[in-house]
C-alpha atoms as a PDB file:
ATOM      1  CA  UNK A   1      11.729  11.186 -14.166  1.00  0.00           C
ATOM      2  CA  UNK A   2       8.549  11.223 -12.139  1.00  0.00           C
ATOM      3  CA  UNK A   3       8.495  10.454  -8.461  1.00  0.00           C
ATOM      4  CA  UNK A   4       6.952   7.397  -6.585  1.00  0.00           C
ATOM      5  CA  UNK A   5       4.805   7.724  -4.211  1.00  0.00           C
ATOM      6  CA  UNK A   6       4.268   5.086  -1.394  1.00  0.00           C
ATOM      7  CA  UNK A   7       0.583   4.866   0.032  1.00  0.00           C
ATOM      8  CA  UNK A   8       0.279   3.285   3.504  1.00  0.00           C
ATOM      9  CA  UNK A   9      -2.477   1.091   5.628  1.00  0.00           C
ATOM     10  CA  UNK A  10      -0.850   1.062   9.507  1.00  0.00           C
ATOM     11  CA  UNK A  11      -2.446  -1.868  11.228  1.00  0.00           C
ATOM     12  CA  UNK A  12      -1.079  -2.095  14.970  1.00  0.00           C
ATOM     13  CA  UNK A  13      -2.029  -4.801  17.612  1.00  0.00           C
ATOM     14  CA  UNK A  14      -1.858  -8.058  18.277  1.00  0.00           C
ATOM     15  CA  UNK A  15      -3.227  -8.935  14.583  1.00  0.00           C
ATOM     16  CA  UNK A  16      -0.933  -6.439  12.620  1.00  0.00           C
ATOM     17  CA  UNK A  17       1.492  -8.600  10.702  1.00  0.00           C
ATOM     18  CA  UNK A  18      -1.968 -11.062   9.806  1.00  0.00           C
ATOM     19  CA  UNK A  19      -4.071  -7.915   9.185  1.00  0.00           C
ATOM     20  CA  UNK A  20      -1.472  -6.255   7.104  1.00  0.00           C
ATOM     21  CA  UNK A  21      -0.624  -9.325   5.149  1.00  0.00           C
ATOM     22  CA  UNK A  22      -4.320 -10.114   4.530  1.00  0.00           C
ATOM     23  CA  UNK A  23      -4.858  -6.171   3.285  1.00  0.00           C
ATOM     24  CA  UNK A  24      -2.262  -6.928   0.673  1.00  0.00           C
ATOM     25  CA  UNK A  25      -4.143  -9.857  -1.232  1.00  0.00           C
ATOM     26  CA  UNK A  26      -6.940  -6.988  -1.463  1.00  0.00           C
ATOM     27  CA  UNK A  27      -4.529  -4.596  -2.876  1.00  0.00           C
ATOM     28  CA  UNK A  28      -3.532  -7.048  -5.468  1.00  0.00           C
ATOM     29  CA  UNK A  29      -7.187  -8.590  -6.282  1.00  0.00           C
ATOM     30  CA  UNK A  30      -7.302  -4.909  -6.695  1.00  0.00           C
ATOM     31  CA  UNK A  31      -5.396  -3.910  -9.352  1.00  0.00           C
ATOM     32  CA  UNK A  32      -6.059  -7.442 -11.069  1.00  0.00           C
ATOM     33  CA  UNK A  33      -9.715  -6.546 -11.582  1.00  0.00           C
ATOM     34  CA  UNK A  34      -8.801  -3.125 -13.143  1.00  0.00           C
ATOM     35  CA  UNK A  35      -6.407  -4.351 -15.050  1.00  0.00           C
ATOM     36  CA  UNK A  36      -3.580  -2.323 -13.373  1.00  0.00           C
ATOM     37  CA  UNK A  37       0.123  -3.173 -13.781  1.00  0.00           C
ATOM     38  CA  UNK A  38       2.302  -1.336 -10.819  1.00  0.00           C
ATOM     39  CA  UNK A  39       5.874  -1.336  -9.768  1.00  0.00           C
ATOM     40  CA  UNK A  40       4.920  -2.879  -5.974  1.00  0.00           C
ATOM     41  CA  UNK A  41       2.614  -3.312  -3.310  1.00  0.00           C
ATOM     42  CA  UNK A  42       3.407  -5.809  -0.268  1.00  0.00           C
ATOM     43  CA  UNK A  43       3.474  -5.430   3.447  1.00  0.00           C
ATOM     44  CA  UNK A  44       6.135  -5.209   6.117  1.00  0.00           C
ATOM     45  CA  UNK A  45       6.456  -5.526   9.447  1.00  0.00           C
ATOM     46  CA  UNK A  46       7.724  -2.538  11.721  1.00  0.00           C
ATOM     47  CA  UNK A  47       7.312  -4.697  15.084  1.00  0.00           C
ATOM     48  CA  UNK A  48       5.214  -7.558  16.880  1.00  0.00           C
ATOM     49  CA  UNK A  49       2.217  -4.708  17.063  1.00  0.00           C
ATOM     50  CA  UNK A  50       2.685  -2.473  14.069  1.00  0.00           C
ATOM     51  CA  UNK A  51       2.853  -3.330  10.880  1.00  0.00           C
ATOM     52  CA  UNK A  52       1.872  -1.701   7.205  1.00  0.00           C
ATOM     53  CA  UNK A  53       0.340  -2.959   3.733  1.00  0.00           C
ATOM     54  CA  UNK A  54       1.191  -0.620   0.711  1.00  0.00           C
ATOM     55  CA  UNK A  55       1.139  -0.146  -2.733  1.00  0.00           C
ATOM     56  CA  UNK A  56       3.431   2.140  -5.132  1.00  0.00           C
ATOM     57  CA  UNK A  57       1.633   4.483  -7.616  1.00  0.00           C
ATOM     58  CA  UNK A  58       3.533   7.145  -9.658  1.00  0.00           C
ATOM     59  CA  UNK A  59       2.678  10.335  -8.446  1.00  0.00           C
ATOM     60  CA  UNK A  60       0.952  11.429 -11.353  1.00  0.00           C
ATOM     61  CA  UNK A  61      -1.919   8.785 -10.423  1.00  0.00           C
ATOM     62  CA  UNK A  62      -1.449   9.120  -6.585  1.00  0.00           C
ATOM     63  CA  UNK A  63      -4.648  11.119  -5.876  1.00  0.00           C
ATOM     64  CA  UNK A  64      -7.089   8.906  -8.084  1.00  0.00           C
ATOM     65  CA  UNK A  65      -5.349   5.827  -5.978  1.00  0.00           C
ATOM     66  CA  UNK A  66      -5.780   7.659  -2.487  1.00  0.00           C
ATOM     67  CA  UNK A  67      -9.347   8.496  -3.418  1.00  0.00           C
ATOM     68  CA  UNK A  68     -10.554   5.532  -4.271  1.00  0.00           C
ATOM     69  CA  UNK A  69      -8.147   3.181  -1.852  1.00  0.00           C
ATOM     70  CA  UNK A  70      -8.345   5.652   1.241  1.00  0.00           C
ATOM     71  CA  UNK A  71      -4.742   5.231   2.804  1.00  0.00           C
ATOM     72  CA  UNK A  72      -3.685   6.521   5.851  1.00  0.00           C
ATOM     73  CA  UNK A  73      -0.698   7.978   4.656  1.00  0.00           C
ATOM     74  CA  UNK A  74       1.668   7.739   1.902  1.00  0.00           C
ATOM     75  CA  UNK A  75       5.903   9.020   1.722  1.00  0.00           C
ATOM     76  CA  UNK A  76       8.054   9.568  -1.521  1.00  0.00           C
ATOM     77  CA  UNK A  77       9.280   5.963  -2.106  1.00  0.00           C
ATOM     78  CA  UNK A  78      13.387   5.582  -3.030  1.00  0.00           C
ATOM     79  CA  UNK A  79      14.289   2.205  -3.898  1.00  0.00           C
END
């Protein structure tokens, strides 16, 4: 089975949660306008000034996704 790989926008400040939020609408206009179908992208918050938007790629596809998306990090994701 292949991994998953999580790729990660931090946003910290007073604007995280907003920021973060608003980066995931992008995410998903995104991947409607290619035509993608993926397993999940969303956004969380750690705390009141950090907070992430992300997107799950296999990890087959995770370098075409990081090149062209430019995360700032991404972790093996285990649901």
């Amino acid at each position: 089975m292949s991994r998953k790989i999580k790729l990660i926008w931090d946003f910290r400040g007073e604007a995280a949660a907003k920021t973060a939020e608003h980066h995931d609408i992008h995410l998903k206009e995104y991947l409607d306008e290619e035509k993608i179908t993926l397993e999940k992208t969303g956004f969380e918050i750690i705390n009141e000034m950090h907070a992430i938007a992300f997107i799950v790629v296999e990890e087959k596809d995770m370098i075409s996704f990081r090149d062209i998306l430019k995360p700032h990090r991404g972790e093996v994701y285990e649901d």
